[in-house]
Protein backbone atom coordinates (compact mmCIF):
# COMPACT_ATOMS: atom_id res chain seq x y z
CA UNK A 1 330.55 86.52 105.04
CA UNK A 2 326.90 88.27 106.05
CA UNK A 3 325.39 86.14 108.94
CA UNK A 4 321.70 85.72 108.43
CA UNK A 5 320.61 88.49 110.93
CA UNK A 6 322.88 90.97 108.84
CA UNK A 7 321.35 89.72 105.76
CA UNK A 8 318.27 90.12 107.80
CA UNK A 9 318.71 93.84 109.30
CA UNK A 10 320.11 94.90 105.28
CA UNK A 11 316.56 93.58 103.72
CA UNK A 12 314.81 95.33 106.50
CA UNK A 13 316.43 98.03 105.89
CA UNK A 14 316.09 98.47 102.16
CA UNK A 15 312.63 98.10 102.90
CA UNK A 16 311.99 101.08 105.21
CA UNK A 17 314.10 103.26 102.73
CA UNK A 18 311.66 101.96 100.07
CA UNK A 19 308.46 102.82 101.88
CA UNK A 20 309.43 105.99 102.74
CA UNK A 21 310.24 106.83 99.37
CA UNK A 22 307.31 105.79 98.23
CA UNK A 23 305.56 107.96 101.03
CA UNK A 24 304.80 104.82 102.87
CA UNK A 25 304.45 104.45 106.82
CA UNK A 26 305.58 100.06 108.10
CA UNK A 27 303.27 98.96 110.81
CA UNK A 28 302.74 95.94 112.91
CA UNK A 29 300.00 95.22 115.61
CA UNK A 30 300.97 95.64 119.56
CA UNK A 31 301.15 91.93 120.87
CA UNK A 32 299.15 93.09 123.87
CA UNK A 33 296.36 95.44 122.53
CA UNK A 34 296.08 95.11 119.16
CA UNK A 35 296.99 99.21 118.52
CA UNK A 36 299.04 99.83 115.13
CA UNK A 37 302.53 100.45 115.88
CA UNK A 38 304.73 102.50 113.24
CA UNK A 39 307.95 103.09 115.43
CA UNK A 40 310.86 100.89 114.71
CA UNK A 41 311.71 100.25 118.10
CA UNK A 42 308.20 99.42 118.88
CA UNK A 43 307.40 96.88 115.55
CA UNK A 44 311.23 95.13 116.39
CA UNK A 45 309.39 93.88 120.22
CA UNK A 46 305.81 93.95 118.80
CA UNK A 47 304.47 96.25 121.75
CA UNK A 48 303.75 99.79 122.10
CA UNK A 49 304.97 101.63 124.95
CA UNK A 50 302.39 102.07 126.67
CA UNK A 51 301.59 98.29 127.08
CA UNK A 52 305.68 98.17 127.66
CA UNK A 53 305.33 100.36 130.73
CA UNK A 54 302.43 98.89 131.94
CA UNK A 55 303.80 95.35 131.82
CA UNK A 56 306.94 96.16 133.68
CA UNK A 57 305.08 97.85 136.32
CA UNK A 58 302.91 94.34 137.09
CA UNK A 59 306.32 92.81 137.29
C-alpha cells in the first residue's frame, strides 16, 4: 500500500511531466529573497542556492 509521501512524490510527479508537456516551467519563491526558483531541488527546500550557500556560511 502507497504511503502518503509516495502518493505525494507520484502526483508531483505527474505534474512536472504535465507542465512540461504543455511547455510549462513549475516555480516557487526562495524563502529568503523572494527570487523565482524553477529547479526541483531548489522548489523541494524553498531556497535558491545562492541564499543556501550564504546561509551555511553565517553558520
Amino acid at each position: 500500500m502507497p504511503t502518503q509521501d509516495t502518493n505525494f512524490d507520484l502526483q508531483r510527479a505527474e505534474l512536472e511531466a504535465t507542465a512540461a508537456a504543455l511547455g510549462l516551467r513549475i516555480a516557487t519563491r526562495c524563502k529568503t529573497c523572494g527570487h523565482w526558483l524553477t529547479s526541483p531541488a531548489s522548489r523541494a527546500i524553498h531556497q535558491g542556492p545562492r541564499c543556501r550557500a550564504q546561509q551555511e556560511a553565517r553558520q
